[in-house]
Protein backbone atom coordinates (compact mmCIF):
# COMPACT_ATOMS: atom_id res chain seq x y z
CA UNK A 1 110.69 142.75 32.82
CA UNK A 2 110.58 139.39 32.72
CA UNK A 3 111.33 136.61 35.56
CA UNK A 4 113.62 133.35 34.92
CA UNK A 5 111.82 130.74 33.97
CA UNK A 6 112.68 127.47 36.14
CA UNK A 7 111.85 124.38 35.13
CA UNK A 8 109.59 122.07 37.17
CA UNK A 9 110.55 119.02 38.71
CA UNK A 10 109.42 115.91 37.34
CA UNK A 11 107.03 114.02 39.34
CA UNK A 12 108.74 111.22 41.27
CA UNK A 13 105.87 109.03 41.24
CA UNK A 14 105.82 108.48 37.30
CA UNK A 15 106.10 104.94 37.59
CA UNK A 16 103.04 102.74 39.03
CA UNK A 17 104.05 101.13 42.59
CA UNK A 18 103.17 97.27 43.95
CA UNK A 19 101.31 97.06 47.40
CA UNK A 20 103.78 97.71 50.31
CA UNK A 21 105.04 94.64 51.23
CA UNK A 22 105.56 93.78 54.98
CA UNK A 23 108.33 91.41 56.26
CA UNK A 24 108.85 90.01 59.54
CA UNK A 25 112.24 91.09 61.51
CA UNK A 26 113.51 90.67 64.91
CA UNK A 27 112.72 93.75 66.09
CA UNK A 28 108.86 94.00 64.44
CA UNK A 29 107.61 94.30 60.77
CA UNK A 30 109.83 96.09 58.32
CA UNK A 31 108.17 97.22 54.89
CA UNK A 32 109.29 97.69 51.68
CA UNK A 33 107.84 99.49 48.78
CA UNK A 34 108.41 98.10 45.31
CA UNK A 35 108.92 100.25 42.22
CA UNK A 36 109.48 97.50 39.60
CA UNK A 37 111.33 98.38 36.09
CA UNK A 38 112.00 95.27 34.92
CA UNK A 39 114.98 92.80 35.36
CA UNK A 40 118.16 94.75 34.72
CA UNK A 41 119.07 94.31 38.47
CA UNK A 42 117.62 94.84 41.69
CA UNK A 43 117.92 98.23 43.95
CA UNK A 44 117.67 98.32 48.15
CA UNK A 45 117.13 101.67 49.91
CA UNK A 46 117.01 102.64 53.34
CA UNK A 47 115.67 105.90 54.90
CA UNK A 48 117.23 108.85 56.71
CA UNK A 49 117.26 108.76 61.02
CA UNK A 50 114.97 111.77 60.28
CA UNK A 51 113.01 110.67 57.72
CA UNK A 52 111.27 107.48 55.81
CA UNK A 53 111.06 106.51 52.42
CA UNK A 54 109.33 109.28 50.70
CA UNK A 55 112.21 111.65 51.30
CA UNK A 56 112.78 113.31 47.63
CA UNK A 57 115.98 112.22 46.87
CA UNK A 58 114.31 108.42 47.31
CA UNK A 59 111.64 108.79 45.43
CA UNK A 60 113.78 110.43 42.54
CA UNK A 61 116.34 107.51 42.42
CA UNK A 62 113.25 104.97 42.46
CA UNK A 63 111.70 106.61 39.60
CA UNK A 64 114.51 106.89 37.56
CA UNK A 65 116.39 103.83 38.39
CA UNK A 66 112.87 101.85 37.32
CA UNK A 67 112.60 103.75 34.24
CA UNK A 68 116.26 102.30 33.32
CA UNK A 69 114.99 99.04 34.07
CA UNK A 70 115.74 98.03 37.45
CA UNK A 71 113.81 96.53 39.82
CA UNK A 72 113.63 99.44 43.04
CA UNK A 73 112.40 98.21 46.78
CA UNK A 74 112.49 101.31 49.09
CA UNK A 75 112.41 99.92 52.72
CA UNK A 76 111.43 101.23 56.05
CA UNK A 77 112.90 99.99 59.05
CA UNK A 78 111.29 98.19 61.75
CA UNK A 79 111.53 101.66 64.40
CA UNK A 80 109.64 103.50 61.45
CA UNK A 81 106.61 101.38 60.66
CA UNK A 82 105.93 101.40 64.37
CA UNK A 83 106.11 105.21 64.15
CA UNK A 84 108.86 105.88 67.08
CA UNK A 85 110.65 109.30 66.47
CA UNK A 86 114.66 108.09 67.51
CA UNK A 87 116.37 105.53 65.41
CA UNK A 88 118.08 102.45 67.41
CA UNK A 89 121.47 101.59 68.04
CA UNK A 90 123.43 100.91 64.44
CA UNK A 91 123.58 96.97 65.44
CA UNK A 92 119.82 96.84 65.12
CA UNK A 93 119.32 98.79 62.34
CA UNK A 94 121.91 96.28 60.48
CA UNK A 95 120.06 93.34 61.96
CA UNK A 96 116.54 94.54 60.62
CA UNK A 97 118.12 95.20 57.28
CA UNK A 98 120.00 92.12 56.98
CA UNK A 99 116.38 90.31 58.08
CA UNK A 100 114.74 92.19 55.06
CA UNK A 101 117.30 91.25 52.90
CA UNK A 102 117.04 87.41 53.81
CA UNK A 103 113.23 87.62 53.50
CA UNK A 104 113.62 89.09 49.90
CA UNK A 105 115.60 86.81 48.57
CA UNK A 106 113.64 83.83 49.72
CA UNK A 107 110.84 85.02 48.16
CA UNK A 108 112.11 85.99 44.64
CA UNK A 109 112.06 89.75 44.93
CA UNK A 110 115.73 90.11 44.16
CA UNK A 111 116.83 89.64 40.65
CA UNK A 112 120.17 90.40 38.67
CA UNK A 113 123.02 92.44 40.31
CA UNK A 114 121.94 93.76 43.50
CA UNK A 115 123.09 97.02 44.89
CA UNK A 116 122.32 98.55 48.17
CA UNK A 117 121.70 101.91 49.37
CA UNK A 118 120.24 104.48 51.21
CA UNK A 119 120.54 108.27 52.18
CA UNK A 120 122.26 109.26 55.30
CA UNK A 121 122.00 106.65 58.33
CA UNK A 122 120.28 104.58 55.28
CA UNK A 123 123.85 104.68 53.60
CA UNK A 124 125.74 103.54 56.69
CA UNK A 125 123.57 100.85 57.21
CA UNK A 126 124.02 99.65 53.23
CA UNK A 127 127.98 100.23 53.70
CA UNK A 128 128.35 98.23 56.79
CA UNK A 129 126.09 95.10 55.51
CA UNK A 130 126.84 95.16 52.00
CA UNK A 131 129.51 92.31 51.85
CA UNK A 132 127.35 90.45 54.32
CA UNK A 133 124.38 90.42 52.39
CA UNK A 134 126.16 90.01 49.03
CA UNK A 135 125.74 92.79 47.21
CA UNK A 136 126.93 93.68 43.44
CA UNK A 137 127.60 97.60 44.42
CA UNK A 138 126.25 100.59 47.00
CA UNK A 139 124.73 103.13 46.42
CA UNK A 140 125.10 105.74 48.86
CA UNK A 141 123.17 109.16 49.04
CA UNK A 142 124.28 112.40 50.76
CA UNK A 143 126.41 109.67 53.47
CA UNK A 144 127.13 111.42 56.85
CA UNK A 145 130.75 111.49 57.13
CA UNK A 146 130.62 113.22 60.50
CA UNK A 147 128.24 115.39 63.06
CA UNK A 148 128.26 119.00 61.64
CA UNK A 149 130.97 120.53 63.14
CA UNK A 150 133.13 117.62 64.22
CA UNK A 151 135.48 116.43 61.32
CA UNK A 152 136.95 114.36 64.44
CA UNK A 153 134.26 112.06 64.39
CA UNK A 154 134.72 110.65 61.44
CA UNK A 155 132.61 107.55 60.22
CA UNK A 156 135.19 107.38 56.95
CA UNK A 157 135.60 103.91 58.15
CA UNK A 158 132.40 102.64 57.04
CA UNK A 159 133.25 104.10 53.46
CA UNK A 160 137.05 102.64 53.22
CA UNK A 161 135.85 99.21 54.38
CA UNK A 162 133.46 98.22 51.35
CA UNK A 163 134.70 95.81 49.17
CA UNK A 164 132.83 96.52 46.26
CA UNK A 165 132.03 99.57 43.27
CA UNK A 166 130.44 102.24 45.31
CA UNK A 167 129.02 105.57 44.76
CA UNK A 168 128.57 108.24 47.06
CA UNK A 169 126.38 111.56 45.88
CA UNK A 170 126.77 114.13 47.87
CA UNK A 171 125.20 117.67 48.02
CA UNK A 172 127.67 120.53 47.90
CA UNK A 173 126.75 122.39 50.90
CA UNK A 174 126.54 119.02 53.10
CA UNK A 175 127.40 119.89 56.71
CA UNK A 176 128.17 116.24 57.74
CA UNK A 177 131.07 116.14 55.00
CA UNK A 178 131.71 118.05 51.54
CA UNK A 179 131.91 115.71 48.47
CA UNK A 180 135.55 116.95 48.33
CA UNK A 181 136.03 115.50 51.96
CA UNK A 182 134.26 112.44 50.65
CA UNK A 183 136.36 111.94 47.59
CA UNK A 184 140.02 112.81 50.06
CA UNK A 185 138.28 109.52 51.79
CA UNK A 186 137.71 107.61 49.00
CA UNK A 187 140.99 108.85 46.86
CA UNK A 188 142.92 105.84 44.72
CA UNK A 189 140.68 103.16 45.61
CA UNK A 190 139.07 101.56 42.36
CA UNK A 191 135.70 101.26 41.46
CA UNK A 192 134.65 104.11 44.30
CA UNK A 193 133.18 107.43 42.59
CA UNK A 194 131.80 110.68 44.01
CA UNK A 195 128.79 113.10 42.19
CA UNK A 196 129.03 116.49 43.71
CA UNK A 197 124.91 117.80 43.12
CA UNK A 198 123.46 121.01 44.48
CA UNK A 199 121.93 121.66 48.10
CA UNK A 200 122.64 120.30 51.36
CA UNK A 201 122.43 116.72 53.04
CA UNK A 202 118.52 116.71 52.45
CA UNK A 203 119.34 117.01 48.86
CA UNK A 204 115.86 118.38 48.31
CA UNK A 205 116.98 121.64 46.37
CA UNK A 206 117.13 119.06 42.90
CA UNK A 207 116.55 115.70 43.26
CA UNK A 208 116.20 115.20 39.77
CA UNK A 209 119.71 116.07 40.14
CA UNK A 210 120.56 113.19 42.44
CA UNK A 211 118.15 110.52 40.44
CA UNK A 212 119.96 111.51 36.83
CA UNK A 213 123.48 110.80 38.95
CA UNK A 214 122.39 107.79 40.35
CA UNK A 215 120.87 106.48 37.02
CA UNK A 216 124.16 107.57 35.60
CA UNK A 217 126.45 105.22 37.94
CA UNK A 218 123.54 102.11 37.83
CA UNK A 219 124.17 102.37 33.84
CA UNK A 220 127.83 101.21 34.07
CA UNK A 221 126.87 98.19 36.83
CA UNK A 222 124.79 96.39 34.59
């Protein structure tokens, strides 16, 4: 008898990485981590509340987004780097981002069409700031529609409101939203597209999964 043979994930770290680079904020040092690809566009990603940068799902959208040519800069928020457990308020998490961004561009780290993203609180912050920070498109991983259990609290809001081609990929067995409740959210507005992929909001069960799908949606914004 003979077992199924699964394939192995591909390594996420494929693609040689640039020294961490650290950037001043209000609220302490924010750093991002560069995966460059070359000059098709430029990528932003934020971290999880409960997790930083080297999350899977991360680190598979870096890789393959870099090996379609774009420029990637993972970023950790200021409440991360100084290695405190609890995320701050939303309003500071936007301000430190919107800092980052500011510092980026000054410097030349942002080239071509610029989309923004994250996974989970990452997302939000991407959605709320990406007008403000003028962004091309957002990318938006495994976005928390609402606590598990409480469909009442819905942060569909923060999805409606952006003005500008956005993605959202969402595992199937997400309890902070379903990608169908996702896509009733995000039904007959243009340019706004949902990629149902297996496991739950950590998306760990197949990141490739999740980099392929947001490789997929970076091809047609550039």
């Amino acid at each position: 008898m003979t077992g199924e043979r699964r394939e192995e994930p591909r390594d996420a770290r494929t693609t040689a990485e640039a020294e961490p680079l650290d950037i001043g904020t209000p609220h302490g040092p924010a750093r991002a981590h560069l995966t460059d690809g070359g000059s098709r566009g430029t990528v932003l990603l934020g971290h999880g509340a409960g997790g930083g940068v080297e999350s899977p799902d991360l680190l598979a959208v870096a890789r393959d987004a870099a090996e379609a040519g774009w420029r990637v800069l993972r970023v950790e928020q200021p409440w991360r780097v100084a290695g405190k457990r609890v995320a701050p308020a939303p309003a500071r998490l936007d301000e430190g981002w919107r800092a980052v961004l500011a510092h980026l561009s000054g410097t030349g780290h942002l080239t071509g069409p610029l989309v923004v993203g994250g996974r989970s609180a990452g997302a939000r912050v991407a959605c709320r700031t990406a007008a403000q920070v003028g962004a091309d498109g957002v990318l938006a991983l495994a976005f928390p529609l609402h606590p598990p259990g409480r469909p009442e609290k819905s942060r569909a809001g923060e999805l409606t409101a952006v003005p500008l081609p956005l993605v959202v990929v969402q595992g199937e067995r997400d309890a902070f939203g379903a990608p169908a409740d996702v896509a009733a959210v995000l039904a007959g507005r243009s340019g706004a597209s949902v990629y149902a992929v297996p496991g739950d909001h950590a998306l760990k069960r197949n990141p490739d999964v999740v980099g392929a799908a947001a490789a997929s949606w970076l091809s047609e914004q550039a």
